[in-house]
C-alpha atoms as a PDB file:
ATOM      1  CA  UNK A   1      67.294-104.265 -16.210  1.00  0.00           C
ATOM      2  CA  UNK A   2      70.766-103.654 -17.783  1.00  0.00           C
ATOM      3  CA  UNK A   3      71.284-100.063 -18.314  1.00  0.00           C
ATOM      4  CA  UNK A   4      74.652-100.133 -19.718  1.00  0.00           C
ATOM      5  CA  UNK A   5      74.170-102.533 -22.403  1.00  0.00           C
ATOM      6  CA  UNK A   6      72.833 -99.924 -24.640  1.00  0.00           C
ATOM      7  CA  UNK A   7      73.627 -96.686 -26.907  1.00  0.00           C
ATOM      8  CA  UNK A   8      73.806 -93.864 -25.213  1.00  0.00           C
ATOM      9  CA  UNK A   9      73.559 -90.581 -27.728  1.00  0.00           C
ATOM     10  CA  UNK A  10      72.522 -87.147 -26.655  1.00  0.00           C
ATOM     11  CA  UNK A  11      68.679 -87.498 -27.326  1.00  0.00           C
ATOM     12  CA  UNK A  12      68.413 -90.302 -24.865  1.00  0.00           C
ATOM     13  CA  UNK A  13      70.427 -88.802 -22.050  1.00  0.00           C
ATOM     14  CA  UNK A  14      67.519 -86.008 -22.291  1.00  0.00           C
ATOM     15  CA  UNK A  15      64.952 -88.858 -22.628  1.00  0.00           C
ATOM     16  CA  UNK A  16      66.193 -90.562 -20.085  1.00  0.00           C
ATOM     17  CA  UNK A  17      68.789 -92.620 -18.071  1.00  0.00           C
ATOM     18  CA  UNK A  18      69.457 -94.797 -15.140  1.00  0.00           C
ATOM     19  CA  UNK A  19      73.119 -95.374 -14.358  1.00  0.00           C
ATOM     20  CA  UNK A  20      74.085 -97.514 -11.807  1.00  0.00           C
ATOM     21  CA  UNK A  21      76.864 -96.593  -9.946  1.00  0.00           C
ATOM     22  CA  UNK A  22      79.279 -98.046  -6.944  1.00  0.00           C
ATOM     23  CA  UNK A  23      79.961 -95.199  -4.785  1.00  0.00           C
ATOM     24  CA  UNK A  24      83.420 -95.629  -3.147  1.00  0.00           C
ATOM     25  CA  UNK A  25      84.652 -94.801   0.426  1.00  0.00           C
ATOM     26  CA  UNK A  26      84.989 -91.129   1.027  1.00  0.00           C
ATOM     27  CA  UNK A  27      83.052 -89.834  -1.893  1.00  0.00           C
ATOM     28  CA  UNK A  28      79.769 -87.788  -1.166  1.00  0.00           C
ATOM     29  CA  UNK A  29      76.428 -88.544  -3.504  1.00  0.00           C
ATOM     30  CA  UNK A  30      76.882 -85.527  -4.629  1.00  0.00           C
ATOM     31  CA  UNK A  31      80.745 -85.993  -5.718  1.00  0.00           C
ATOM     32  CA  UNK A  32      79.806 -88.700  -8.007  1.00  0.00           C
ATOM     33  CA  UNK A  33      76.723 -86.878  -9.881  1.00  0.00           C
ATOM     34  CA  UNK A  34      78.955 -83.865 -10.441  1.00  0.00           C
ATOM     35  CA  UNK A  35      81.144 -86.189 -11.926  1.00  0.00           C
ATOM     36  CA  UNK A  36      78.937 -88.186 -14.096  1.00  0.00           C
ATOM     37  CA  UNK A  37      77.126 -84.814 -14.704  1.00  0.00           C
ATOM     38  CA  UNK A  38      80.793 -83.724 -16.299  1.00  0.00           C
ATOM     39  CA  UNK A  39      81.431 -86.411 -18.653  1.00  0.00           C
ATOM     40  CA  UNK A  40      77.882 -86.763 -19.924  1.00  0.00           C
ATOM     41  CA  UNK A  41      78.152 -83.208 -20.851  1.00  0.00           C
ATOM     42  CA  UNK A  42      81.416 -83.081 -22.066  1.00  0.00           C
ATOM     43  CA  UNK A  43      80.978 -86.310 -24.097  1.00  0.00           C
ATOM     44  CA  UNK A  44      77.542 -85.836 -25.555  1.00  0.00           C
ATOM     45  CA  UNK A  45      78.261 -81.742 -26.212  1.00  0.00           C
ATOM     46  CA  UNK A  46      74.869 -80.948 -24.129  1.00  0.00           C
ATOM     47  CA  UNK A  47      74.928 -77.620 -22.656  1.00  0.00           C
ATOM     48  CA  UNK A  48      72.638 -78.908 -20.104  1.00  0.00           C
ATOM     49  CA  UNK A  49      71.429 -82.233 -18.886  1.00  0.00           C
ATOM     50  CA  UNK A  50      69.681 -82.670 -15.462  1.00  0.00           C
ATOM     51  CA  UNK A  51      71.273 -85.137 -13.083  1.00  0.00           C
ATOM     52  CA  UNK A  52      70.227 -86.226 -10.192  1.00  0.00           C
ATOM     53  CA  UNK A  53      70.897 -89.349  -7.543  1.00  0.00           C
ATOM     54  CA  UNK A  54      67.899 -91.579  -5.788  1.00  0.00           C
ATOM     55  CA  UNK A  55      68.806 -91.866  -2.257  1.00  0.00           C
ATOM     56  CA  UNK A  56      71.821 -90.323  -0.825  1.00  0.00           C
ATOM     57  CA  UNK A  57      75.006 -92.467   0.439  1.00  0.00           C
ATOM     58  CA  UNK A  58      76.936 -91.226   3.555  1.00  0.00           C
ATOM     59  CA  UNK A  59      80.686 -90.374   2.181  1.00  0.00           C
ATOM     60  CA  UNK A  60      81.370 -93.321   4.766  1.00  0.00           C
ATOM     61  CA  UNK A  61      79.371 -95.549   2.840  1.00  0.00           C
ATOM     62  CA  UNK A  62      79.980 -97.429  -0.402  1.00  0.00           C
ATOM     63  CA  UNK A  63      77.702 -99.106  -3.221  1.00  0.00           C
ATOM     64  CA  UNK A  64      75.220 -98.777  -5.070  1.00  0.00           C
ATOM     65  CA  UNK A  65      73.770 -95.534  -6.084  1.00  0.00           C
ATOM     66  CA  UNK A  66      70.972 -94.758  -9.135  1.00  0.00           C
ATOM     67  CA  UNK A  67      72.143 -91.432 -10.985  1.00  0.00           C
ATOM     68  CA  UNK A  68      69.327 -90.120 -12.961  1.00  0.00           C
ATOM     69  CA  UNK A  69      69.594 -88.043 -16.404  1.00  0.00           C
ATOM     70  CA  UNK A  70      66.736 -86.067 -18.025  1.00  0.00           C
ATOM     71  CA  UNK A  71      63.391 -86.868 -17.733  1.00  0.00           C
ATOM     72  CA  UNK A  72      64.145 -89.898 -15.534  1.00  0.00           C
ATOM     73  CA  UNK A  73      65.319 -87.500 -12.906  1.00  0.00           C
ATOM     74  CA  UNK A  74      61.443 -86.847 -12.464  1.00  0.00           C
ATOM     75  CA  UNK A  75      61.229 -90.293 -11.414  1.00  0.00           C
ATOM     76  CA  UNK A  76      64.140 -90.181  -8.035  1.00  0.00           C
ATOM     77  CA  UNK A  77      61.251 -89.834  -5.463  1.00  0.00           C
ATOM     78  CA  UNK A  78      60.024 -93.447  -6.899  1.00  0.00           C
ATOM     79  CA  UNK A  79      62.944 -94.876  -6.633  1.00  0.00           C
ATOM     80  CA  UNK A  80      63.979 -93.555  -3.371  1.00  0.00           C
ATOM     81  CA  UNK A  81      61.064 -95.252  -1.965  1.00  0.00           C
ATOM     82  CA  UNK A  82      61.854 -98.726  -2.886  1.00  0.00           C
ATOM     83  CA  UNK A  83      63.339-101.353  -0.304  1.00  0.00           C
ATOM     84  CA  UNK A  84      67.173-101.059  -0.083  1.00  0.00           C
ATOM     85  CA  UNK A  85      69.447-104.196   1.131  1.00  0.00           C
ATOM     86  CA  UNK A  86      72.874-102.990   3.222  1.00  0.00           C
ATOM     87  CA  UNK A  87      75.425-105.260   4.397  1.00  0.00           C
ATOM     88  CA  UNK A  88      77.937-103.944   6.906  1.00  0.00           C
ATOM     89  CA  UNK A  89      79.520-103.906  10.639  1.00  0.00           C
ATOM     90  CA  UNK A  90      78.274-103.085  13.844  1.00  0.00           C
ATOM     91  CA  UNK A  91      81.414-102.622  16.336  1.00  0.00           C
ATOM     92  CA  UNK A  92      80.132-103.181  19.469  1.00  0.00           C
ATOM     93  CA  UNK A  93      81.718-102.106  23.230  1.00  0.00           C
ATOM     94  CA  UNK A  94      81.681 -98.533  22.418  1.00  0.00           C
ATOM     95  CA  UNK A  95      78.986 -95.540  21.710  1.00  0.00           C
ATOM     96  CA  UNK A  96      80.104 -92.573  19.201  1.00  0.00           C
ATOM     97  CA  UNK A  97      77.910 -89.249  18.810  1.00  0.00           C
ATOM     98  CA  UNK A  98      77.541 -89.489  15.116  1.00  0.00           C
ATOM     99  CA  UNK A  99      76.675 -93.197  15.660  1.00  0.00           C
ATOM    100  CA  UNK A 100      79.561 -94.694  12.775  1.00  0.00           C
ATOM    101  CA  UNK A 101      82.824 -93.780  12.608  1.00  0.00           C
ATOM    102  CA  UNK A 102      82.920 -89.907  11.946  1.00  0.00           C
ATOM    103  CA  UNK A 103      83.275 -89.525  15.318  1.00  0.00           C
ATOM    104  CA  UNK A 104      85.066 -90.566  18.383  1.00  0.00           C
ATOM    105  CA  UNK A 105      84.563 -92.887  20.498  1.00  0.00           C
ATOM    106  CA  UNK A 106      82.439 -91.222  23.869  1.00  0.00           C
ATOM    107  CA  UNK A 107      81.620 -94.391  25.805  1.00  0.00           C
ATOM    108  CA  UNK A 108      82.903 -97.850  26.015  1.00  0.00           C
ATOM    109  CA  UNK A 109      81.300-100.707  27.826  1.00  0.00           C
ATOM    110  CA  UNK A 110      82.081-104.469  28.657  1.00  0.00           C
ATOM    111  CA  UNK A 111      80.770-107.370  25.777  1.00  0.00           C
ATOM    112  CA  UNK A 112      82.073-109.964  27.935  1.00  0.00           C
ATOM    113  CA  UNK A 113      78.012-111.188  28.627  1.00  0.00           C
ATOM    114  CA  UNK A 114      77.552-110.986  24.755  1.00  0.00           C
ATOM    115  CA  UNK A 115      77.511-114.582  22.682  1.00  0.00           C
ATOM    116  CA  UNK A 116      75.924-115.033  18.875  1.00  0.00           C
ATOM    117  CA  UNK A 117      73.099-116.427  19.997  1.00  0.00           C
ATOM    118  CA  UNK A 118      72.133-113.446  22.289  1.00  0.00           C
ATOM    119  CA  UNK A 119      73.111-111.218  19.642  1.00  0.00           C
ATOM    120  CA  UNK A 120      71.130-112.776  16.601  1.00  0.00           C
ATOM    121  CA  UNK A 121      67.660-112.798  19.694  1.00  0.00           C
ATOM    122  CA  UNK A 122      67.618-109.318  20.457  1.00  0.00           C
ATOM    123  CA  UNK A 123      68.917-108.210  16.452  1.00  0.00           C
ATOM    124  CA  UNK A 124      65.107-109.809  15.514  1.00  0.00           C
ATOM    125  CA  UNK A 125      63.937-107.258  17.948  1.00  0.00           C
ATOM    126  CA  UNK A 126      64.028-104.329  15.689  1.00  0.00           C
ATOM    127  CA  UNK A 127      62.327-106.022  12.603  1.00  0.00           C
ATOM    128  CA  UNK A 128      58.865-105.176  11.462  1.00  0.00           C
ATOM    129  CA  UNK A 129      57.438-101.453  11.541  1.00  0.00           C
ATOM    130  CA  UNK A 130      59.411 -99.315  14.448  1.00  0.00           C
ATOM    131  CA  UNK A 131      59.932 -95.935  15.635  1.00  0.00           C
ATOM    132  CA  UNK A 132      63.181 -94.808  14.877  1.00  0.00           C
ATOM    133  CA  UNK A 133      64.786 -91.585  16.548  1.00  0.00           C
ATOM    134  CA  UNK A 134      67.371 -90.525  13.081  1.00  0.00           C
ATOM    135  CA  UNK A 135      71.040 -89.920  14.130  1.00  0.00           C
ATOM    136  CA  UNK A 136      71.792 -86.148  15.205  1.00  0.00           C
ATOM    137  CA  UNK A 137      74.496 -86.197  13.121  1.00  0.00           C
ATOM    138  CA  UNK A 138      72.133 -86.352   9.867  1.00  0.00           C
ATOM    139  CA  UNK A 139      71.023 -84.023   7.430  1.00  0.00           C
ATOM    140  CA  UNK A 140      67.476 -83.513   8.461  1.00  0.00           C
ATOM    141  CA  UNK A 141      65.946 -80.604   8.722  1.00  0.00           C
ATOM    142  CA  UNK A 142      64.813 -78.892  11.299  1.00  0.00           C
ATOM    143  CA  UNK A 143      63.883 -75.327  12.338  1.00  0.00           C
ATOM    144  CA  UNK A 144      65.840 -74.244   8.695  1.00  0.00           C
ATOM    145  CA  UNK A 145      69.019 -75.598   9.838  1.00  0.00           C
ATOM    146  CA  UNK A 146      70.589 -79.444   8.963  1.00  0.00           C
ATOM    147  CA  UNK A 147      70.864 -81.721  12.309  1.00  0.00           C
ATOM    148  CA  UNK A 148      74.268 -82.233  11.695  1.00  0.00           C
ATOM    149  CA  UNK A 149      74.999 -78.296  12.009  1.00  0.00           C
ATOM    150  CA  UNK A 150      73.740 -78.344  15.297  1.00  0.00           C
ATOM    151  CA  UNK A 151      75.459 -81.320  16.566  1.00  0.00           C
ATOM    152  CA  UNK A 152      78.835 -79.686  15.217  1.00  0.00           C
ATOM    153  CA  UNK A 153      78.175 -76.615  17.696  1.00  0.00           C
ATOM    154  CA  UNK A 154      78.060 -79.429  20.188  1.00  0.00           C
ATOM    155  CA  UNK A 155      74.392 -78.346  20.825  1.00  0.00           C
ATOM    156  CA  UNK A 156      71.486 -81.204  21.470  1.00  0.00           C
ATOM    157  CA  UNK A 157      68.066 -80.865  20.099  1.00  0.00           C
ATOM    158  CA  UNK A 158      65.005 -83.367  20.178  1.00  0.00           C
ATOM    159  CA  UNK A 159      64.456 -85.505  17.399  1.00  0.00           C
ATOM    160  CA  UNK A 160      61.203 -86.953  16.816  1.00  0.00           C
ATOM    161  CA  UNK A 161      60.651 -90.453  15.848  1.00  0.00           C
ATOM    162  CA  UNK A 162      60.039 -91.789  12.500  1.00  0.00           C
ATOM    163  CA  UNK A 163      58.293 -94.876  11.507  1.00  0.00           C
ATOM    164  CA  UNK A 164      60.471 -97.190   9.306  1.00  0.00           C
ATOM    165  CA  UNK A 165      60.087-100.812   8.267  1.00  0.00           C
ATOM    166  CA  UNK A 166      62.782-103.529   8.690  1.00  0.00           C
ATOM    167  CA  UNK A 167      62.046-106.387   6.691  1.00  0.00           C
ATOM    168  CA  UNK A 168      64.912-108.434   7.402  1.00  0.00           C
ATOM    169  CA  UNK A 169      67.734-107.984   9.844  1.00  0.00           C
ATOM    170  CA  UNK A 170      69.858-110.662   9.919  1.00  0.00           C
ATOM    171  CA  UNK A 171      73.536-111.672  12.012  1.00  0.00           C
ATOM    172  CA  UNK A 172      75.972-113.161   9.120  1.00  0.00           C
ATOM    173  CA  UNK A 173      78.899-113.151  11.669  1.00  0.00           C
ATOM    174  CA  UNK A 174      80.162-112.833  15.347  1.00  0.00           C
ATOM    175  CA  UNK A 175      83.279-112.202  15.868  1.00  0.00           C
ATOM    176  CA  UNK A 176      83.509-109.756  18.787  1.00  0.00           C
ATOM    177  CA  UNK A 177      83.778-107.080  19.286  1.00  0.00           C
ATOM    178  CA  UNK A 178      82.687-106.904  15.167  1.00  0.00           C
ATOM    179  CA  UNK A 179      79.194-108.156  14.241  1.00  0.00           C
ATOM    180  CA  UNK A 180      78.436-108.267  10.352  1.00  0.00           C
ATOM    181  CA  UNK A 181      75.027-108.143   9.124  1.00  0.00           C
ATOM    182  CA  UNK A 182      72.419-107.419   6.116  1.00  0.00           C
ATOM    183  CA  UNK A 183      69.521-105.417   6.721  1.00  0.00           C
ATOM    184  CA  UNK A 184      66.320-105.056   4.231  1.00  0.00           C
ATOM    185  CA  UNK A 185      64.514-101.909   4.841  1.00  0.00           C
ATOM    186  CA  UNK A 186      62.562 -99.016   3.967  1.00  0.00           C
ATOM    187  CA  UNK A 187      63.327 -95.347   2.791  1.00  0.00           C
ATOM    188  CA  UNK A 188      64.253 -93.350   5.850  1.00  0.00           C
ATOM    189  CA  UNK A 189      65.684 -96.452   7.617  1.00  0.00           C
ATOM    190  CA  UNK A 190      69.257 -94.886   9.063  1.00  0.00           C
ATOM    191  CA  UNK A 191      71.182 -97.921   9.487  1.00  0.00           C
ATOM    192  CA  UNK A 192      73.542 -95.897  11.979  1.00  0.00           C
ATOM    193  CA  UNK A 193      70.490 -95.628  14.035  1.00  0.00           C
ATOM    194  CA  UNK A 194      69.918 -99.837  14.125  1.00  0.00           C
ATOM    195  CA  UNK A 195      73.245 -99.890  15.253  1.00  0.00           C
ATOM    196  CA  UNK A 196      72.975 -97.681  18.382  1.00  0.00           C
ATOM    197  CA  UNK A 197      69.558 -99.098  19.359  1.00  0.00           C
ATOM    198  CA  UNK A 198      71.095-102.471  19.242  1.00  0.00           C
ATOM    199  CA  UNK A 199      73.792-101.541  21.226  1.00  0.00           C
ATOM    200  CA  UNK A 200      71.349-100.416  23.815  1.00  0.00           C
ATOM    201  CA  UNK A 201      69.462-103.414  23.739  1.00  0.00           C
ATOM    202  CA  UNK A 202      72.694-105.255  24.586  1.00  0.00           C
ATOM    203  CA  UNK A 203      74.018-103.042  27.494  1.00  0.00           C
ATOM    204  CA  UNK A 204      77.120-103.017  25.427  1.00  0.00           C
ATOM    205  CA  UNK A 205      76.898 -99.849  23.444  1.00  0.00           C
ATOM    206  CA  UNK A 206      77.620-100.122  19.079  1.00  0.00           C
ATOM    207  CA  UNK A 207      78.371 -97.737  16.117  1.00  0.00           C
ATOM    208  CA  UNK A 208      78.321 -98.305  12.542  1.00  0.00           C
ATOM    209  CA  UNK A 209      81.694 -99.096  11.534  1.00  0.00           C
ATOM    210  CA  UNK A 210      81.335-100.800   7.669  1.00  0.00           C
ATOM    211  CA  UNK A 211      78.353-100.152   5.539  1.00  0.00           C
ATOM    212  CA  UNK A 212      77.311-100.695   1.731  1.00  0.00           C
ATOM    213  CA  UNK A 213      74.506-101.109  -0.105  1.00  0.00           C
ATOM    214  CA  UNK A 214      73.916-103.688  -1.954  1.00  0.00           C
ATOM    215  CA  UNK A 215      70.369-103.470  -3.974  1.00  0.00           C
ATOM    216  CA  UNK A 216      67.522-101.289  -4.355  1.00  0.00           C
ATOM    217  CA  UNK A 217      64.584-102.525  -5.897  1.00  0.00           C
ATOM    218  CA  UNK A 218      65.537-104.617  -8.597  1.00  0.00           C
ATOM    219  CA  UNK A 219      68.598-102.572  -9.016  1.00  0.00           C
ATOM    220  CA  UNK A 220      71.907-104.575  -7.811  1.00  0.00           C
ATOM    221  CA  UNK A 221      75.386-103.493  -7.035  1.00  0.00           C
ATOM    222  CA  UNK A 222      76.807-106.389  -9.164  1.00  0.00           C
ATOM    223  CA  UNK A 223      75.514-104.972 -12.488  1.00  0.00           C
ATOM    224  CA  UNK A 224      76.897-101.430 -11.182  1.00  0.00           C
ATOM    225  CA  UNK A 225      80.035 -99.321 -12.134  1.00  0.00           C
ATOM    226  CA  UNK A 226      83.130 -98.529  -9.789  1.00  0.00           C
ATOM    227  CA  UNK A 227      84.068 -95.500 -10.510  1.00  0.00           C
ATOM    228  CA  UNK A 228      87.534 -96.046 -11.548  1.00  0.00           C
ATOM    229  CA  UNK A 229      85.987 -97.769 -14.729  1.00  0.00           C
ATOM    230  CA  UNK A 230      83.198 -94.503 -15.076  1.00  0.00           C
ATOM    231  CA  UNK A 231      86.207 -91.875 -16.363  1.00  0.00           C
ATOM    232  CA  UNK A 232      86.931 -94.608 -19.047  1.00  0.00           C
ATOM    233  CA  UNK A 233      83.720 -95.427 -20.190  1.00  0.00           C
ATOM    234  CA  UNK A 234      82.267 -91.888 -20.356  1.00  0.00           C
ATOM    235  CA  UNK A 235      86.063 -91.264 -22.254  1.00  0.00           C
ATOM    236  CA  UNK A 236      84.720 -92.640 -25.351  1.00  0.00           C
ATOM    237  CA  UNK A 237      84.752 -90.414 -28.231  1.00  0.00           C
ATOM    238  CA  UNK A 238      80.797 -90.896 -28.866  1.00  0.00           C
ATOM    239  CA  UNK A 239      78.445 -91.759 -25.785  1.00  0.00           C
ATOM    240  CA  UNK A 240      76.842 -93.963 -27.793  1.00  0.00           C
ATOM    241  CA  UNK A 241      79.648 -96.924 -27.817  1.00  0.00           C
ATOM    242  CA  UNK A 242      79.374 -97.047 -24.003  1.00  0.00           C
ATOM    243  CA  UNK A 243      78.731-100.593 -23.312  1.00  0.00           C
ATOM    244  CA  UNK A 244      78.809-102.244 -19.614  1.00  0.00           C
ATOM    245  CA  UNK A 245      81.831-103.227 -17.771  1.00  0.00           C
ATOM    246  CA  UNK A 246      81.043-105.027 -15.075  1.00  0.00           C
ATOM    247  CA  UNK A 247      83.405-105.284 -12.174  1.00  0.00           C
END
């Protein structure tokens, strides 16, 4: 469903929106919504307007992201729960604590016994339903305090598994030590965490090193906004001329 090939005034912000958004490198999830959040208001002269995101994106991480105004916002936990599609790169030959590339590199290891075909067998491994131990460096909860919190003490703490379901996982290129991919999964599915597992499964070690995602639902990153184009749309002197610009 096109979003952004309607009229946008103040009444239907409150009613209801769903914007869809490509998040770009560096920006948190919650970066963007403030943002949209401050041209909605500013634009439409609402006092307040609740905004709200379905599914965070790690500021390493780019695509697409579902910003929620007004009444849809009561709607997020539905849409967080609906498969998600990623495409990225696994670097493999080297382990990092945060499992992508917020961190340094810890360990390295040889990939000189690693070949496609090896790589694409043990990838099918970790489809299906599996228990999934979430990255340290996370924002879970636990005990009151965010995982991440405690890993930036340089502290350890046990994580306990989560069940996640990977519908797809498939190798779209080799080209060592990068491995590209695209991965269909469930909410709760850390893709950082598919990564390291892999790794281990390989005796070569691997960290998250590209990632974006590319659909959730029905909801695709093509018919999304960059946000270079967002300050210009939302710019207009009456929300309701917005119209879409794709990329």
């Amino acid at each position: 469903m096109d979003f952004f090939n309607k009229k946008f005034t103040a009444d239907t912000l409150l009613e209801g929106q769903v914007f869809l958004i490509d998040k770009p490198l560096g920006w948190t999830s919650f970066q963007v919504v403030n943002k949209i959040r401050w041209h909605l208001k500013n634009e439409s002269g609402l006092k307040k307007l609740k905004v709200g995101h379905a599914g965070t994106l790690d500021p390493l991480a780019t695509g697409l992201l579902l910003i929620c105004t007004g009444k849809k916002t009561k709607s997020i936990s539905t849409l967080q729960g609906q498969e998600k599609t990623y495409t990225g790169t696994f670097t493999l030959g080297a382990t990092t604590p945060s499992y992508d590339c917020e961190t340094e590199i810890d360990q390295q290891f040889p990939i000189t016994h690693l070949d496609e075909n090896y790589i694409k067998e043990k990838a099918l491994k970790f489809t299906g339903v599996l228990q999934q131990h979430p990255p340290l460096f996370s924002a879970i909860k636990k005990e009151g305090k965010r995982l991440y919190e405690i890993a930036r003490t340089g502290k350890t703490t046990e994580i306990e598994a989560r069940q996640v379901t990977v519908h797809k996982f498939e190798i779209k290129r080799v080209a060592l030590p990068e491995v590209d991919f695209l991965i269909q999964c469930s909410k709760g599915t850390y893709i950082r965490s598919l990564a390291h597992d892999l790794g281990k499964e390989l005796l070569s070690g691997a960290y998250l090193s590209s990632l974006k995602r590319t659909q959730i639902g029905p909801y695709k990153l093509e018919d999304a906004y960059n946000m270079r184009s967002v300050s210009d749309v939302f710019s207009e002197k009456n929300i309701h001329s917005v119209h879409q610009n794709k990329k």
